[in-house]
Protein backbone atom coordinates (compact mmCIF):
# COMPACT_ATOMS: atom_id res chain seq x y z
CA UNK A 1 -3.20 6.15 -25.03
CA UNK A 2 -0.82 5.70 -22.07
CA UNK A 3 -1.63 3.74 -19.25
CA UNK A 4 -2.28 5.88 -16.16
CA UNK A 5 0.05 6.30 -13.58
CA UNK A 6 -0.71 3.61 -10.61
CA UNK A 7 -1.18 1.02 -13.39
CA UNK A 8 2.73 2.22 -14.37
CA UNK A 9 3.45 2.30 -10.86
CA UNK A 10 2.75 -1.30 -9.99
CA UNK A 11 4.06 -2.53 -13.30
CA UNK A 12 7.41 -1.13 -11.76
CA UNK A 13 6.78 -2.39 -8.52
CA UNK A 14 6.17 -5.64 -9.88
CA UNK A 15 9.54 -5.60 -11.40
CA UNK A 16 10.96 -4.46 -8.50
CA UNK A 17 11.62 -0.86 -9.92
CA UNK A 18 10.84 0.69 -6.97
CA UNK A 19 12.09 4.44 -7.20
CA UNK A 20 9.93 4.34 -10.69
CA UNK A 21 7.13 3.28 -8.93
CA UNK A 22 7.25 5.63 -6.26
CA UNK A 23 7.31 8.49 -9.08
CA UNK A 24 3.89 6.74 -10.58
CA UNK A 25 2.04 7.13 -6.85
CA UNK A 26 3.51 10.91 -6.36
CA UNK A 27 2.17 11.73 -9.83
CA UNK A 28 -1.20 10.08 -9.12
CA UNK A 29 -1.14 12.14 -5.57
CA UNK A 30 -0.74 15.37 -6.75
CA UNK A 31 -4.06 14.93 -9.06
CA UNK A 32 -5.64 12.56 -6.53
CA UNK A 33 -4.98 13.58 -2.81
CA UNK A 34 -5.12 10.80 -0.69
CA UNK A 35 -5.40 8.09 -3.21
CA UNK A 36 -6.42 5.02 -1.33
CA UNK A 37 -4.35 2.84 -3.99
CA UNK A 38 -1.41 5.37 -4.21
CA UNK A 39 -0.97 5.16 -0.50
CA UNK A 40 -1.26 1.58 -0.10
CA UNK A 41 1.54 0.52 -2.80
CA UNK A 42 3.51 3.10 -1.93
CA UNK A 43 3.46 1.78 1.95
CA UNK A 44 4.13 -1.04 -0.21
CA UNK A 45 7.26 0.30 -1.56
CA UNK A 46 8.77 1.76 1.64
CA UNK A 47 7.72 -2.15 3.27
CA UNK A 48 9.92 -3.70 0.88
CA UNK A 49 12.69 -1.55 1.28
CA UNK A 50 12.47 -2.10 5.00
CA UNK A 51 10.84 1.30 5.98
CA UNK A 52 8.76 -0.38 8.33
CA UNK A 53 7.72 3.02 9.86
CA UNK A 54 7.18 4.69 6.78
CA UNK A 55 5.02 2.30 5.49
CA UNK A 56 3.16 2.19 8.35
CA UNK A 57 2.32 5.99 7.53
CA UNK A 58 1.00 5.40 4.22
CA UNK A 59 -0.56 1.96 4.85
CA UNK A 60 -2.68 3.81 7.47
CA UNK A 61 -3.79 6.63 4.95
CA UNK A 62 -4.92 3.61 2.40
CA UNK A 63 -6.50 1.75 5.34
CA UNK A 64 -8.62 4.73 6.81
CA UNK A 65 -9.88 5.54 3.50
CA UNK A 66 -13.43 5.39 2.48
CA UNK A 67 -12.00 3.15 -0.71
CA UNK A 68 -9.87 0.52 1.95
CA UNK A 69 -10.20 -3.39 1.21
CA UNK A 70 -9.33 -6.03 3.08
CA UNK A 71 -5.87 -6.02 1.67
CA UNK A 72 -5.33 -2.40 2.57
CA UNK A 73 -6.27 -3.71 6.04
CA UNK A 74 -4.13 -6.61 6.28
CA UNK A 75 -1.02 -5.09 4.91
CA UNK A 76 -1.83 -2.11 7.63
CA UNK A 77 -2.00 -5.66 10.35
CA UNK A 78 1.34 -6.67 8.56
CA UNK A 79 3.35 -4.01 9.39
CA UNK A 80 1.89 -3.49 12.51
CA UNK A 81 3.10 -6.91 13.56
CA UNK A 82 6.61 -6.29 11.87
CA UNK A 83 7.10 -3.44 14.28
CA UNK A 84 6.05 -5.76 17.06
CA UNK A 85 2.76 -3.79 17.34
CA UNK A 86 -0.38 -5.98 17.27
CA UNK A 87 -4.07 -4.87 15.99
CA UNK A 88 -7.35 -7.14 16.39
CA UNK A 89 -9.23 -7.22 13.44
CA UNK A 90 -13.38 -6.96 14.22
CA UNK A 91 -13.69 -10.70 14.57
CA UNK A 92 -10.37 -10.88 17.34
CA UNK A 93 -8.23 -12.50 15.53
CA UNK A 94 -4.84 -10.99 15.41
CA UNK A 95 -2.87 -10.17 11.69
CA UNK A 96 -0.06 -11.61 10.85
CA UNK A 97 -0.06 -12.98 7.21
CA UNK A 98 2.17 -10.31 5.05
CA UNK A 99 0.56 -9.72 1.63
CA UNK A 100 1.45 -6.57 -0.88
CA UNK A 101 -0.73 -5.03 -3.65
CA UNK A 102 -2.37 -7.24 -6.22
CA UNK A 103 -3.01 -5.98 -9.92
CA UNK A 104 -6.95 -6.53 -8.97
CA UNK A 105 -6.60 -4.43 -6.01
CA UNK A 106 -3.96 -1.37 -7.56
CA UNK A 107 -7.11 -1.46 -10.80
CA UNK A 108 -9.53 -0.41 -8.75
C-alpha cells in the first residue's frame, strides 16, 4: 500500500524537495478540491521559496476552510506580517511567530 499523496508531499517538503511536494498537493487537489491541508503546505512551499504573495493565496484557502487549525491561522498571520500586512487574531494580539506544517497537522 502506498502512502497517500499529502503524506508524500510533506515527506518531500520535509526534505526540502519542494517541486515533488508541490506534485503530492496538485494530485491530492484534483481528487480533493480545496484541501484544507493541500493548500496550507503548499502556501508552505511557495513561503519558503519566497513567494510571499503566492502563499498568501493558498494560506488563505487553508485558513478559511471549515478544516483550518490554529496553525493554518498563524502561518496565514505569518505571511501577512512578511508582506508588512498585519491581522488581529480574536483575542487582539497581533501574529508574528512564523511556523510551517507539522506531520500532526499535514495527518489530519
Amino acid at each position: 500500500m502506498q502512502p497517500d499523496p499529502l503524506s508524500q508531499a510533506f515527506e518531500h517538503f520535509h526534505f526540502g524537495r519542494l517541486d515533488e511536494a508541490e506534485e503530492g498537493c496538485r494530485a491530492l487537489l484534483s481528487r480533493i478540491p480545496n484541501s484544507a491541508e493541500a493548500n496550507h503546505l503548499l502556501g508552505a512551499i511557495r513561503f519558503r521559496q519566497g513567494r510571499n504573495e503566492e502563499a498568501l493565496a493558498f494560506l488563505k484557502l487553508a485558513a478559511a476552510s471549515p478544516g483550518a487549525t490554529a496553525e493554518m491561522q498563524n502561518n496565514l498571520g505569518s505571511v501577512l506580517y512578511k508582506l508588512g500586512q498585519k491581522q488581529k487574531r480574536s483575542s487582539g494580539r497581533w501574529r508574528s511567530s512564523p511556523a510551517m506544517p507539522t506531520r500532526s497537522t499535514i495527518s489530519r
